[in-house]
Structure formats: structure tokens, C-alpha cells
N, C-alpha and C. Protein backbone atom coordinates (compact mmCIF):
# COMPACT_ATOMS: atom_id res chain seq x y z
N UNK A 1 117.04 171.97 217.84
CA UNK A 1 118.08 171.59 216.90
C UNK A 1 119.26 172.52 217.07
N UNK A 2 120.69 171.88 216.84
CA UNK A 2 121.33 172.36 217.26
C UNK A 2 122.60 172.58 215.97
N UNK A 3 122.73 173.34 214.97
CA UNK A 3 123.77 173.69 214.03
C UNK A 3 125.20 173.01 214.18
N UNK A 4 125.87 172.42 213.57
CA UNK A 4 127.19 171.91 213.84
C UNK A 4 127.97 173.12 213.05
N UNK A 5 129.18 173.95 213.32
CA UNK A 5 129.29 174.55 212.80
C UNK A 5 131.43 174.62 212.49
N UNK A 6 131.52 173.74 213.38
CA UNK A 6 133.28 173.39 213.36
C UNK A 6 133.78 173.35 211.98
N UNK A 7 134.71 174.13 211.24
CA UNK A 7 134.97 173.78 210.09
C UNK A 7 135.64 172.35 209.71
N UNK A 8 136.69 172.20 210.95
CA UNK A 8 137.01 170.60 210.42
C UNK A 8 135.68 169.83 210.10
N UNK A 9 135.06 169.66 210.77
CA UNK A 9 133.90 168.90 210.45
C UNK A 9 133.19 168.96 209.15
N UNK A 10 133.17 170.25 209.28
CA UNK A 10 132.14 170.38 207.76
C UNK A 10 133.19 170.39 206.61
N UNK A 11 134.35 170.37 206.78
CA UNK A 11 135.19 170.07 205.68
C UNK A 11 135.29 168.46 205.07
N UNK A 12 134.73 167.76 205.72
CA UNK A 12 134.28 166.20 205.48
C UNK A 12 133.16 166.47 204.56
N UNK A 13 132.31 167.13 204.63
CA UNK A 13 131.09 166.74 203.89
C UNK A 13 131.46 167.38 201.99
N UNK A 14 131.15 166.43 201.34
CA UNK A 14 131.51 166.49 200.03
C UNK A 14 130.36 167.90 199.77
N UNK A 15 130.57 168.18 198.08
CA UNK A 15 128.88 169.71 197.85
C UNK A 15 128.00 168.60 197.94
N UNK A 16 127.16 169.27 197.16
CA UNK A 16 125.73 168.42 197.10
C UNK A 16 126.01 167.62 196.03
N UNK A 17 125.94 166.81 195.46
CA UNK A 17 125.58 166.07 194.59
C UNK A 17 124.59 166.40 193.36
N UNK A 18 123.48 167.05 193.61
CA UNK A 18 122.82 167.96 192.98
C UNK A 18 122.92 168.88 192.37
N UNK A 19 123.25 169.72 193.43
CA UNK A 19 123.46 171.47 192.58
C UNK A 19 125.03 172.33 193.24
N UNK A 20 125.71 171.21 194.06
CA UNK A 20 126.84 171.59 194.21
C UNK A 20 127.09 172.68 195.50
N UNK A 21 125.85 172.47 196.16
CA UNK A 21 126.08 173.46 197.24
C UNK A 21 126.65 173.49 198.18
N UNK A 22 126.80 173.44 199.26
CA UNK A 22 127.46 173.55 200.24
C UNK A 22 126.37 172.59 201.17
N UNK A 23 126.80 171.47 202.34
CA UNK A 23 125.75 171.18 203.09
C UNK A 23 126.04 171.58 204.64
N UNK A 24 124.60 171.21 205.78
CA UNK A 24 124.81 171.77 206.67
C UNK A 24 124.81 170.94 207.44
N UNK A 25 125.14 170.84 208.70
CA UNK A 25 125.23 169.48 209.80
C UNK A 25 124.30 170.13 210.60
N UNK A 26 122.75 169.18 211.15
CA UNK A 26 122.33 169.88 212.61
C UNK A 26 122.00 168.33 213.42
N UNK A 27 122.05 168.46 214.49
CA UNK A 27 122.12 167.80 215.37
C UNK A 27 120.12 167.79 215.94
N UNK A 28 119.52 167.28 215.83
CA UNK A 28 118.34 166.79 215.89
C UNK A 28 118.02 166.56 217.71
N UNK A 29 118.16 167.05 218.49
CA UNK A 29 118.10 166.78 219.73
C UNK A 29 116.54 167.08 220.14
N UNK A 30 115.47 167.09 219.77
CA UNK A 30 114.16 166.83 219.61
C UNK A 30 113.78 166.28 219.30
N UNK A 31 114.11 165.05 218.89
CA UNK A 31 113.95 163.65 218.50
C UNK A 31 113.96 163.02 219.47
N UNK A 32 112.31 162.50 220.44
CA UNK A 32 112.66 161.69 221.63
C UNK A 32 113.37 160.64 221.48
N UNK A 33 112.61 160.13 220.08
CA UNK A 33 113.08 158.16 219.53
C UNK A 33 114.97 158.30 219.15
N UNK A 34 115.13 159.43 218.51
CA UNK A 34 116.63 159.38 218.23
C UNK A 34 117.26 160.78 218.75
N UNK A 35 117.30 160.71 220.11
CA UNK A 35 118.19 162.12 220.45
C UNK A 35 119.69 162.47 219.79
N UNK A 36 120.11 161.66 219.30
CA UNK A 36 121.31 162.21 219.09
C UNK A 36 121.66 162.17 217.29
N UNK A 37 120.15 162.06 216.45
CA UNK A 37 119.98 161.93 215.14
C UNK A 37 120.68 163.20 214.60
N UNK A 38 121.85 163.00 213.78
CA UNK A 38 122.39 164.42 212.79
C UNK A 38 121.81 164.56 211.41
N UNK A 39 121.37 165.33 211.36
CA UNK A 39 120.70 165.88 209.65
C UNK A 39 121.60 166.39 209.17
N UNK A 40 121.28 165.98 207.24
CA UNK A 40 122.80 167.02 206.59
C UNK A 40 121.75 166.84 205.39
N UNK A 41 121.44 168.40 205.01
CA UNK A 41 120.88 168.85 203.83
C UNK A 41 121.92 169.67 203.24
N UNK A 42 121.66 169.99 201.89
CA UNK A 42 121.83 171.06 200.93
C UNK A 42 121.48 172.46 201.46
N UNK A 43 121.94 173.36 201.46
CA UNK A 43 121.68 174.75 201.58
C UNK A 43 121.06 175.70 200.77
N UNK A 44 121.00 175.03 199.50
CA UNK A 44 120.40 175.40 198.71
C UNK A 44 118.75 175.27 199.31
N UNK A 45 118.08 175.87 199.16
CA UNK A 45 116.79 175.50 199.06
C UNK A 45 115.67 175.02 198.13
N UNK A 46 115.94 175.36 197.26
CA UNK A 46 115.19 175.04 195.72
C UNK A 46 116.32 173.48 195.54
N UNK A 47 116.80 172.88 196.30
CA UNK A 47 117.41 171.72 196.15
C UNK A 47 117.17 170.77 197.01
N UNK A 48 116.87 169.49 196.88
CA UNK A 48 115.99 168.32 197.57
C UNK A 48 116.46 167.28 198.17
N UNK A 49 116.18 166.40 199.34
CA UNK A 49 116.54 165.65 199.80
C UNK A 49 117.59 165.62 201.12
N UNK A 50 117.98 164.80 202.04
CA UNK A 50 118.25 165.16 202.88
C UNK A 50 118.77 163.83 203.07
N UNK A 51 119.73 163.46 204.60
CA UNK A 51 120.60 162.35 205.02
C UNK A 51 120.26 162.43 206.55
N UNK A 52 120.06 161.31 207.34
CA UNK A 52 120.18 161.34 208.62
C UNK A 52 121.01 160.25 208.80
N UNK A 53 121.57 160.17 210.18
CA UNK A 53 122.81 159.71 210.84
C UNK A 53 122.30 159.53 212.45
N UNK A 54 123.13 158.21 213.10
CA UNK A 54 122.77 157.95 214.08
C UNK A 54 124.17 158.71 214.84
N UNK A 55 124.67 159.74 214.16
CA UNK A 55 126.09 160.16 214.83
C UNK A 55 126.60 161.11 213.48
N UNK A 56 127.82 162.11 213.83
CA UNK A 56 127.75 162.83 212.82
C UNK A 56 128.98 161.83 211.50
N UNK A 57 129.41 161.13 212.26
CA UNK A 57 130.42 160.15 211.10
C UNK A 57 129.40 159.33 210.52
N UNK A 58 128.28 159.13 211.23
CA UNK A 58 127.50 157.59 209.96
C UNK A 58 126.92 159.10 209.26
N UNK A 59 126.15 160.24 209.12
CA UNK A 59 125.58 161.32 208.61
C UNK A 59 126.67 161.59 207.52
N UNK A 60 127.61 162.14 207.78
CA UNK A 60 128.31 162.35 206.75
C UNK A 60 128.70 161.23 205.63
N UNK A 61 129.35 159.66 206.29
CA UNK A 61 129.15 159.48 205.77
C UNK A 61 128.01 158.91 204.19
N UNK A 62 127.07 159.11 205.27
CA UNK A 62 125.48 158.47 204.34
C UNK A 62 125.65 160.12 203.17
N UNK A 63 125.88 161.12 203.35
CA UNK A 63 125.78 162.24 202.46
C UNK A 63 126.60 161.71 201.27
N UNK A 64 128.25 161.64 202.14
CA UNK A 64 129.06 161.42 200.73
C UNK A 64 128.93 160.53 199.95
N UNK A 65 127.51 159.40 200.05
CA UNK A 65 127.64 158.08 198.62
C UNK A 65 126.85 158.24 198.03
N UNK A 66 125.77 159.21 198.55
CA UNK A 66 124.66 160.36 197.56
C UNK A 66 125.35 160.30 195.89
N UNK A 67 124.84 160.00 195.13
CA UNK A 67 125.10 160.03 194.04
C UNK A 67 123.85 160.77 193.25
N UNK A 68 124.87 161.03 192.29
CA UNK A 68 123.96 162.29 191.08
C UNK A 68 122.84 161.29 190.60
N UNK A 69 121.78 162.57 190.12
CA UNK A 69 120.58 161.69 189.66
C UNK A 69 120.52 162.37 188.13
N UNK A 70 119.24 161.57 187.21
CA UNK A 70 119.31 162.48 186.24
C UNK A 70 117.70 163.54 186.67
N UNK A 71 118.41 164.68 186.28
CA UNK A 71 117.22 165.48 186.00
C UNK A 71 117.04 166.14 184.86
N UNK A 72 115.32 166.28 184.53
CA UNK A 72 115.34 166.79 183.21
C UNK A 72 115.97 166.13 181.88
N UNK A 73 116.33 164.97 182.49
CA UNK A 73 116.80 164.19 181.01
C UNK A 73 118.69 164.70 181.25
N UNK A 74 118.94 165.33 181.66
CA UNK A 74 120.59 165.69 181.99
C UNK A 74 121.15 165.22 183.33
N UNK A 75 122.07 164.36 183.18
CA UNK A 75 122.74 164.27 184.06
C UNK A 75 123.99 164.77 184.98
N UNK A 76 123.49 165.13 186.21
CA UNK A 76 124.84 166.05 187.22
C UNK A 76 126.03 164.96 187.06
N UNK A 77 126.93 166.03 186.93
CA UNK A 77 128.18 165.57 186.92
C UNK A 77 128.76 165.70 187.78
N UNK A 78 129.10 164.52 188.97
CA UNK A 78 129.93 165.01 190.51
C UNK A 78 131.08 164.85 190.44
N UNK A 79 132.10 164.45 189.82
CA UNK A 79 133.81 165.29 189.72
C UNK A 79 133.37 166.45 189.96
N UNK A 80 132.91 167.07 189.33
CA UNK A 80 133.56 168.72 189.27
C UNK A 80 132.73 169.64 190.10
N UNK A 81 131.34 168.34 190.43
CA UNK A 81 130.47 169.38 191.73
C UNK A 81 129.54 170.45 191.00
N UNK A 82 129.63 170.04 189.70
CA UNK A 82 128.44 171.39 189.31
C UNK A 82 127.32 170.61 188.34
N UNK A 83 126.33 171.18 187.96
CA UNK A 83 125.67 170.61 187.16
C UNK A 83 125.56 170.69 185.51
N UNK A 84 124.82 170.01 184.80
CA UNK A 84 124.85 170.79 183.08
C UNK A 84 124.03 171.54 183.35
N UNK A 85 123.75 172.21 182.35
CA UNK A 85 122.47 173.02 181.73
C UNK A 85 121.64 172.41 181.87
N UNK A 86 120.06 172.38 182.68
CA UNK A 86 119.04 172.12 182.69
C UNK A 86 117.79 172.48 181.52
N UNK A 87 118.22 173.35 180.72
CA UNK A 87 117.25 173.81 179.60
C UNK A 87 115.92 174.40 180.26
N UNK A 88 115.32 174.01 179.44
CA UNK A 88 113.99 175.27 180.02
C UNK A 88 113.06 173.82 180.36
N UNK A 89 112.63 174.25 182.13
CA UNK A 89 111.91 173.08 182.68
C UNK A 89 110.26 172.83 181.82
């Protein structure tokens, strides 16, 4: 696997949707069935889910329509990229 690390590039990818983090582009080139598959997770780690792409424009875009979920009964708010208060899990 191979890190994408160009800032233009990663300046496309919206935060997370989740917890507002920052995401990462890697290029999947160990993938016999899809050599040229791009992954784009959260950086966060204690944060879930992930996007693949047959190229890094379908990847990104599959990240940016990621929409907030509810957790804990509270729902993330993506204008502003951050989350509410989660309360005590």
C-alpha cells in the first residue's frame, strides 16, 4: 500500500463525517482483483468505517456523500465538521 500524500489532493477530501477528522488516501496496490483500488479512512482511530474507489476521484468522491449518522441517540452535525456531546456511553 501506497500513502497518497499531495496536498492538492487531500484538500478534496471533506473531515470525517463522524468525528471530524482529517482522512487519508492509500492506494491499495495488493489487491490482485483491484490493483489500482484507493482507500480513504478517518485518522482517527477510535472512529469507523471506511470508502473504496476504483480511482482516487470515484474514492473521494464516495467519502464526500458519507453522511452523519446518529450515535448514542445524538446526532453529528456536518456543517461545522464537529460532533455534539456524546454523554456518558
Amino acid at each position: 500500500m501506497s500513502q497518497i500524500t499531495d496536498p492538492a489532493v487531500l484538500s478534496r477530501l471533506l473531515p470525517c463525517p463522524f468525528c471530524g477528522g482529517a482522512a487519508e488516501l492509500v492506494v491499495d496496490d495488493n489487491d490482485l482483483d483491484y490493483p489500482d483500488k484507493v482507500n480513504v479512512w478517518c485518522v482517527n482511530s477510535h472512529c469507523w468505517g471506511s470508502n473504496s474507489g476504483s480511482d482516487i476521484d470515484d474514492a473521494i468522491a464516495k467519502w464526500n456523500k458519507r453522511e452523519p449518522k446518529a450515535v448514542l441517540g445524538k446526532t453529528i452535525v456536518r456543517p461545522e465538521y464537529s460532533i455534539d456531546e456524546l454523554g456518558d456511553a
